[in-house]
N, C-alpha and C. Protein backbone atom coordinates (compact mmCIF):
# COMPACT_ATOMS: atom_id res chain seq x y z
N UNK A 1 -3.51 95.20 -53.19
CA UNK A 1 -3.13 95.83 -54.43
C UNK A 1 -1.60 95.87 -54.50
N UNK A 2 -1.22 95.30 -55.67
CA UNK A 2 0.36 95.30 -56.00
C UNK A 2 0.71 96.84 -55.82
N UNK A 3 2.44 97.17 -55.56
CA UNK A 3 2.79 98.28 -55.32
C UNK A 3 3.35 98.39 -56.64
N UNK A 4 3.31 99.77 -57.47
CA UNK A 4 3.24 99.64 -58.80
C UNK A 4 4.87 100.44 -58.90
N UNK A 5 5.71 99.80 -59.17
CA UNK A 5 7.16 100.37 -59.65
C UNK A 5 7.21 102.19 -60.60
N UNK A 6 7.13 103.31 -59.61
CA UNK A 6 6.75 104.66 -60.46
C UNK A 6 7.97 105.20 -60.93
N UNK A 7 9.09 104.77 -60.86
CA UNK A 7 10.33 105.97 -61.60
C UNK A 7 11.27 104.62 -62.50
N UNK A 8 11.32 105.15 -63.12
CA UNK A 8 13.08 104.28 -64.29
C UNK A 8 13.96 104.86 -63.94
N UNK A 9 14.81 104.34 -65.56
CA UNK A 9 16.24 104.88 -66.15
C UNK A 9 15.59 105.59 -67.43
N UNK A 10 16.10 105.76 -68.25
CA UNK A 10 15.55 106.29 -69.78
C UNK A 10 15.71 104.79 -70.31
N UNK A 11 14.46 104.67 -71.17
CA UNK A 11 14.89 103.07 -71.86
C UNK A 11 15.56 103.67 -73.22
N UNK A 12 16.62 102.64 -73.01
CA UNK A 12 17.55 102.14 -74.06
C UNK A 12 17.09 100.95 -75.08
N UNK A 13 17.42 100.42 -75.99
CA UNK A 13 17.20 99.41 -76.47
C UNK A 13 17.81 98.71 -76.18
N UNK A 14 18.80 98.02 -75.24
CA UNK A 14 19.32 97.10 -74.57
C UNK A 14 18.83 97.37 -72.88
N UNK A 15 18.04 98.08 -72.69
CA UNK A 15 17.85 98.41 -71.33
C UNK A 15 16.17 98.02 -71.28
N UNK A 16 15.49 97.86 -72.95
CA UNK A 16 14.59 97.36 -72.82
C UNK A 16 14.34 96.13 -72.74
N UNK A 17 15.40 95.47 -73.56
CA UNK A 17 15.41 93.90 -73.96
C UNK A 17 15.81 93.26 -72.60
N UNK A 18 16.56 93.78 -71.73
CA UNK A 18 17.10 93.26 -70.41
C UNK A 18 16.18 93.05 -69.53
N UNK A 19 15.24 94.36 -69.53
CA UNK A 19 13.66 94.41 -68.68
C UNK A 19 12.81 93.44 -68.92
N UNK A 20 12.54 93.04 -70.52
CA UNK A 20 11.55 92.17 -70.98
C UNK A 20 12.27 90.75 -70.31
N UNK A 21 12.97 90.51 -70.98
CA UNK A 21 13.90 88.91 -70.38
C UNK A 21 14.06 88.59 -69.24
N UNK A 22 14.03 89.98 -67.93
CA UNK A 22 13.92 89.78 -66.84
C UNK A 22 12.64 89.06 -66.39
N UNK A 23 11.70 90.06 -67.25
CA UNK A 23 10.12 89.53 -66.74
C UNK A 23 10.23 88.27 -66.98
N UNK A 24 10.45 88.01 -68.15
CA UNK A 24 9.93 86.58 -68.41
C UNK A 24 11.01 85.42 -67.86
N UNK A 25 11.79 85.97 -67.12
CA UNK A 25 12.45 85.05 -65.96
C UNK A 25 11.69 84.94 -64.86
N UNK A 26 11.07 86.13 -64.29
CA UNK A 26 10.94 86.85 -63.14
C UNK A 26 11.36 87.25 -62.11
N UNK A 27 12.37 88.04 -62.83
CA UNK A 27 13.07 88.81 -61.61
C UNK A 27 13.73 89.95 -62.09
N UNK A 28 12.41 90.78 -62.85
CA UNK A 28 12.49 91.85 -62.73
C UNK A 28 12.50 92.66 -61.50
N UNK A 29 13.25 93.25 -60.95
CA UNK A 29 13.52 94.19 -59.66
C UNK A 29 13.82 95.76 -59.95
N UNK A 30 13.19 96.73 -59.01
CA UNK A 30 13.68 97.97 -59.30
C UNK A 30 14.15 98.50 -57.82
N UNK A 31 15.06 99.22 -57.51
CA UNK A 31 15.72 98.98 -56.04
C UNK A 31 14.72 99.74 -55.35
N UNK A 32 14.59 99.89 -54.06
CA UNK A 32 13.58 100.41 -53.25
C UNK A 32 14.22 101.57 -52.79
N UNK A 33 13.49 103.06 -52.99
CA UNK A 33 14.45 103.71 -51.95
C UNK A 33 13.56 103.92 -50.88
N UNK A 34 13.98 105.01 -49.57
CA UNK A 34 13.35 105.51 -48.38
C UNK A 34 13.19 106.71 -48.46
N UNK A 35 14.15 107.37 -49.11
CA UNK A 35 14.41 109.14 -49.31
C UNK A 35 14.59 109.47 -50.35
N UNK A 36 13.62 110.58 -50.92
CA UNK A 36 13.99 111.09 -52.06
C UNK A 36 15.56 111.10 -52.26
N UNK A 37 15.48 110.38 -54.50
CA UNK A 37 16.29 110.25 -54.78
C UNK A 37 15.98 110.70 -56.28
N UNK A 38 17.12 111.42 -56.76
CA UNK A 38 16.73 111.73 -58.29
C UNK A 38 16.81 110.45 -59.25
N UNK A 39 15.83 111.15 -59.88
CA UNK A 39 16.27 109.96 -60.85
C UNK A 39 15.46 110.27 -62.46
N UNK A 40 15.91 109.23 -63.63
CA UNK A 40 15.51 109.80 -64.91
C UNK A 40 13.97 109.75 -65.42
N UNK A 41 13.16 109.32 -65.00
CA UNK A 41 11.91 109.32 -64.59
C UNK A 41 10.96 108.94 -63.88
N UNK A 42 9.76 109.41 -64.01
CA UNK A 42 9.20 109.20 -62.93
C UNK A 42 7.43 108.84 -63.82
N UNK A 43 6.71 107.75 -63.23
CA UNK A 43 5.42 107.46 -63.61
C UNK A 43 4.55 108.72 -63.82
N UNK A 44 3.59 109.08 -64.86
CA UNK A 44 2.59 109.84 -65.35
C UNK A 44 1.71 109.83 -64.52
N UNK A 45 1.53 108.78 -64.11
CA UNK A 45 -0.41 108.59 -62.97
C UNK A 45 0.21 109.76 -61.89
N UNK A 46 1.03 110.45 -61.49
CA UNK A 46 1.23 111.35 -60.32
C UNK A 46 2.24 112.19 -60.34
N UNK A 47 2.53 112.95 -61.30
CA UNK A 47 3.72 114.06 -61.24
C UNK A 47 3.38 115.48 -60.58
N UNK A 48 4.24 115.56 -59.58
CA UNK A 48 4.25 117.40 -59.38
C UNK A 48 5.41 117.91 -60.30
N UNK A 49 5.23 119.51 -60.13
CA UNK A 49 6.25 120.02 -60.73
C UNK A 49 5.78 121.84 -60.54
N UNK A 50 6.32 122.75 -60.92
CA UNK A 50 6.24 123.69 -60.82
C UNK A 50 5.27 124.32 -61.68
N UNK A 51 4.30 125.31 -61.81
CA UNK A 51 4.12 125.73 -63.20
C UNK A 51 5.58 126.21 -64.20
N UNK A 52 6.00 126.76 -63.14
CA UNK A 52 7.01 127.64 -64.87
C UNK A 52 7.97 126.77 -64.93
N UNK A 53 8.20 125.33 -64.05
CA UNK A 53 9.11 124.23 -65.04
C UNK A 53 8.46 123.85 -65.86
N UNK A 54 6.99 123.66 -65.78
CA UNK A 54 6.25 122.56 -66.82
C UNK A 54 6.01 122.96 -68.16
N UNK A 55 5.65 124.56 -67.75
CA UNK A 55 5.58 125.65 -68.75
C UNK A 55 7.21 125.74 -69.63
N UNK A 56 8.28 126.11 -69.03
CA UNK A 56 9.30 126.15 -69.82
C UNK A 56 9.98 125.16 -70.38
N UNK A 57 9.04 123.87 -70.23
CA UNK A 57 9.67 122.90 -71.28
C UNK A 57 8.90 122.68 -72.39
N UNK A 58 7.43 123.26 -71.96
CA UNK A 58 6.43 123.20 -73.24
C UNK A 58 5.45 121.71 -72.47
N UNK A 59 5.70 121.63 -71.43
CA UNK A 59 4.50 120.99 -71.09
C UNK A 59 4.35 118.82 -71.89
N UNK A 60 3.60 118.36 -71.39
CA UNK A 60 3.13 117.04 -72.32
C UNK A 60 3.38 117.27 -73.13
N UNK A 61 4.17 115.92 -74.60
CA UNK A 61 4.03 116.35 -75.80
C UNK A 61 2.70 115.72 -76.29
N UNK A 62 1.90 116.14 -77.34
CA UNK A 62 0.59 116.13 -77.65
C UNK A 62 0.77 114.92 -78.55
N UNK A 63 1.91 115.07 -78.83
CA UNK A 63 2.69 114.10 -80.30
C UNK A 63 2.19 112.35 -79.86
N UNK A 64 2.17 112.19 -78.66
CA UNK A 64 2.12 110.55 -78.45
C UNK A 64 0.53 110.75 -77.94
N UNK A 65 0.20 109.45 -78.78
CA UNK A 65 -1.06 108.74 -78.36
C UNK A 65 -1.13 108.26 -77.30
N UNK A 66 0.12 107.42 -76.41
CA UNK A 66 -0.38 106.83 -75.52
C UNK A 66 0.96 106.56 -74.86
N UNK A 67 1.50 106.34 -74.00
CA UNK A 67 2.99 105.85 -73.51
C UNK A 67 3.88 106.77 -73.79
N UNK A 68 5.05 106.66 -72.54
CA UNK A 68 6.14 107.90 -73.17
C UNK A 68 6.01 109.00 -72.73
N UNK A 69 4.97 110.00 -73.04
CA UNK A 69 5.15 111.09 -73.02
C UNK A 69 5.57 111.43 -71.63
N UNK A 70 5.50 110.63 -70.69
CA UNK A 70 6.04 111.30 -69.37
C UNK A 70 7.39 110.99 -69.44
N UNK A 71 7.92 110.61 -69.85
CA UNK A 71 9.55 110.29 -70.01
C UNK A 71 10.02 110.67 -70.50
N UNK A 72 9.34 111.77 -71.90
CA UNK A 72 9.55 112.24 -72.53
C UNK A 72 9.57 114.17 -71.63
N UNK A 73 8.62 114.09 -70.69
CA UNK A 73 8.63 115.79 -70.40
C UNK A 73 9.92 115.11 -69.25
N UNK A 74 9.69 113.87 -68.66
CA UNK A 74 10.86 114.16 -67.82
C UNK A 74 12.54 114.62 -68.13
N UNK A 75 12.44 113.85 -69.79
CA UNK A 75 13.76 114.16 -70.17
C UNK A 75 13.91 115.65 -70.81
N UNK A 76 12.98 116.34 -70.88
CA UNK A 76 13.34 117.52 -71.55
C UNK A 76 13.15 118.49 -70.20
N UNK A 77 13.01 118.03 -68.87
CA UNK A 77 13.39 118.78 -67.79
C UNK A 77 14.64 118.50 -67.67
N UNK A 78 15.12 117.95 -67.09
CA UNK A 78 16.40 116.94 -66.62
C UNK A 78 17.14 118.22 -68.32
N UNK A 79 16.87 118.47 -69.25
CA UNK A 79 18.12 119.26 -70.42
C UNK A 79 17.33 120.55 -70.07
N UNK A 80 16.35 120.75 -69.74
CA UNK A 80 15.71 122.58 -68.90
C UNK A 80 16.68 122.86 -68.15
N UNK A 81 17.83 122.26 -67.25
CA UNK A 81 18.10 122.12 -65.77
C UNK A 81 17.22 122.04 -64.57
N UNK A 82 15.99 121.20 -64.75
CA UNK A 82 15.48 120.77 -63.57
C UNK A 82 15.99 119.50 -63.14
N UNK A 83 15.39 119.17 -62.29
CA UNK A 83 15.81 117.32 -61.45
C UNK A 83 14.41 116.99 -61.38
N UNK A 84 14.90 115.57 -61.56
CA UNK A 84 13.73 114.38 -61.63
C UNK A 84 13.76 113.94 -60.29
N UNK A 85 13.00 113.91 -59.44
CA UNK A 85 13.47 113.42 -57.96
C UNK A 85 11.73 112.40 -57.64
N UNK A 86 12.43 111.21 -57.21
CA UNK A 86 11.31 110.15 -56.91
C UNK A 86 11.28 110.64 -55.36
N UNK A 87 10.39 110.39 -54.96
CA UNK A 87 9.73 111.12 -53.44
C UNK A 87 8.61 109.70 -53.07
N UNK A 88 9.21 108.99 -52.44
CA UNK A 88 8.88 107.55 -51.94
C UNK A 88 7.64 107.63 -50.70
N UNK A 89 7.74 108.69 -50.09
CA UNK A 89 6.92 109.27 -48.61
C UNK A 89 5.37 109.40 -49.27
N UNK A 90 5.13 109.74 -50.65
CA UNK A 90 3.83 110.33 -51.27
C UNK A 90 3.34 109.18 -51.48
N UNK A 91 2.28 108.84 -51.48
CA UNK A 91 1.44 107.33 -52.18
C UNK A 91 0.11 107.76 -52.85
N UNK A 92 -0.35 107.00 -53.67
CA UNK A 92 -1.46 107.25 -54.15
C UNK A 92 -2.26 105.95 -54.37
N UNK A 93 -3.32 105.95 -54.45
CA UNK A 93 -3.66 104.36 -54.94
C UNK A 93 -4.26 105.31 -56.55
N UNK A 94 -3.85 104.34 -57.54
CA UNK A 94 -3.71 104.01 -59.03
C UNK A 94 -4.91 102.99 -59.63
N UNK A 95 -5.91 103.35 -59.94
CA UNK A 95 -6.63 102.02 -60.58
C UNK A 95 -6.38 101.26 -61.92
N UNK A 96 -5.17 102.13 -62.51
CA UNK A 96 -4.76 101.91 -64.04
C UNK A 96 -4.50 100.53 -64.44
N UNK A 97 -4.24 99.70 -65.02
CA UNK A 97 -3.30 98.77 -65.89
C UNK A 97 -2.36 99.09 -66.48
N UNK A 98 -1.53 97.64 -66.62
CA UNK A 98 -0.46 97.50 -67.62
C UNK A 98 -1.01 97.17 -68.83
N UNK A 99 -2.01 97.50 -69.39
CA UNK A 99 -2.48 97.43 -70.91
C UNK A 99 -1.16 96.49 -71.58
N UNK A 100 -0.60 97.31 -71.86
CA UNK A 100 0.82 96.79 -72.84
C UNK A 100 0.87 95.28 -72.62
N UNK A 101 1.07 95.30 -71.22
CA UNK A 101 1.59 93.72 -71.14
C UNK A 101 0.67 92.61 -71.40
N UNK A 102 -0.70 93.18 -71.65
CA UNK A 102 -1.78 92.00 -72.12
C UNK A 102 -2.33 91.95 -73.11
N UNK A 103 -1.58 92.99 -74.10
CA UNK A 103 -2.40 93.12 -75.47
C UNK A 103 -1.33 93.46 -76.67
N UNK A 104 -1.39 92.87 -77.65
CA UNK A 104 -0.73 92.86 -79.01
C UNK A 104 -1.09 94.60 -79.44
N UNK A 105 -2.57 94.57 -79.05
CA UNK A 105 -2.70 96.27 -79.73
C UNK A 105 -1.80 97.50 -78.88
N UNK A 106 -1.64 97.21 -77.69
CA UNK A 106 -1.25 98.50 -76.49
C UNK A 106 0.34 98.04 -76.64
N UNK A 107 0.79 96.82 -76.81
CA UNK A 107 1.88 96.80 -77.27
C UNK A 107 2.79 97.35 -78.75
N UNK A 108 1.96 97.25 -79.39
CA UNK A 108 2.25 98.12 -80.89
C UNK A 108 2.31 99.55 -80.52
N UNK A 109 1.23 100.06 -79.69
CA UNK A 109 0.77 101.19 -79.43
C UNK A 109 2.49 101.59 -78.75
N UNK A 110 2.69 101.22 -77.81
CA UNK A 110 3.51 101.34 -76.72
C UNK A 110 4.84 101.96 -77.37
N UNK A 111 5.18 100.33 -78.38
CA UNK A 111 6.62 100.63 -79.24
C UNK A 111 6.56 101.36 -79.91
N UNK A 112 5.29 101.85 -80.94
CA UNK A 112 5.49 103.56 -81.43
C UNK A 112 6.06 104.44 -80.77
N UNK A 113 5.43 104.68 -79.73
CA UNK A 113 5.36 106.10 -78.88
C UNK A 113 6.89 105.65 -78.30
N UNK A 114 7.75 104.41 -78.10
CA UNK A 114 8.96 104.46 -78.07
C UNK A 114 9.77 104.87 -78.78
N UNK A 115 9.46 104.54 -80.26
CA UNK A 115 10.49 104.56 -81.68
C UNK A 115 10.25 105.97 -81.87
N UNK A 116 9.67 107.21 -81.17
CA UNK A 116 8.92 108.25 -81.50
C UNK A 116 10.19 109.20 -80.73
N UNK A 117 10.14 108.49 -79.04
CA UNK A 117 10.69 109.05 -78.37
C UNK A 117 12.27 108.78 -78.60
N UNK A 118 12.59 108.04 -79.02
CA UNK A 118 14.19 107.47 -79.68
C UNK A 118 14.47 108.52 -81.06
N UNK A 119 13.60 108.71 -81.55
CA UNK A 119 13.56 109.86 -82.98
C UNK A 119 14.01 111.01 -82.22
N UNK A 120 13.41 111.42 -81.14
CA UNK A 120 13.42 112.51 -80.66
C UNK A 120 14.65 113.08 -79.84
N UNK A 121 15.10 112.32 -79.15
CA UNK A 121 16.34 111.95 -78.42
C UNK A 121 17.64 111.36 -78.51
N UNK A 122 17.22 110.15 -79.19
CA UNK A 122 18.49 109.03 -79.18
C UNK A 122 18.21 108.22 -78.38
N UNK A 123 19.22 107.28 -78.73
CA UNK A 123 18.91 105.81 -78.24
C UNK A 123 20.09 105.35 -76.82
N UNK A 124 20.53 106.89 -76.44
CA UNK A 124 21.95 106.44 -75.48
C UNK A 124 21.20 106.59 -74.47
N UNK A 125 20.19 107.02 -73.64
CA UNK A 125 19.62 107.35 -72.58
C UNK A 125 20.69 108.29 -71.79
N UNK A 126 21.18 108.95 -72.38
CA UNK A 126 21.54 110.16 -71.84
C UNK A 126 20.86 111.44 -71.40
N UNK A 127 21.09 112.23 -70.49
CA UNK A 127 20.57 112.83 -70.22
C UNK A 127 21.15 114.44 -70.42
């Protein structure tokens, strides 16, 4: 089973187009760490967190159908004053897919819940 890449950056719209063009070079890469390291998000299939961080940001937004929304609670921790911290030592096995990448529908789906989260935020990936 492939090892599934779990934390980003915030996508940008030049930070997306760079990702896609990578793939379709192939050599998309995301650096490896050993020791927890913060960072601007982190994959949905496995988040901890506190109750009263998860609680004082208001939790998942309900708003997205599908994609996002974890990038979305990560970024409204990261402006709570919490930290996003990837923790490399934890593993899980994942039975999910990349939907998106094999379908015209999960891809439409996908770029909503992007153009949703860009409404919501901005497009600088700031934090």
């Amino acid at each position: 089973m492939p090892i599934q890449d779990s934390y980003r950056h915030f996508i940008t719209p030049w930070r997306f187009l760079v990702r896609h063009l990578s793939r379709v070079r192939g050599q998309a890469t995301l650096k490896k760490y050993d020791e927890p390291v913060e960072v601007d998000w982190v994959c949905g299939a496995f988040m901890m967190m506190s109750r009263t961080s998860y609680e004082s940001t208001k939790g998942l937004d309900e708003g997205y159908f599908l994609y996002c929304e974890d990038m979305d609670l990560c970024n409204r921790m990261w402006l709570g004053g919490y930290k996003v911290v990837y923790y490399p030592m934890a593993e899980i096995e994942y039975e999910g897919t990349r939907s998106a990448r094999h379908s015209w529908k999960y891809a439409l789906i996908f770029f909503k819940s992007l153009l949703k989260y860009w409404r919501k935020f901005g497009i600088t990936g700031d934090k």
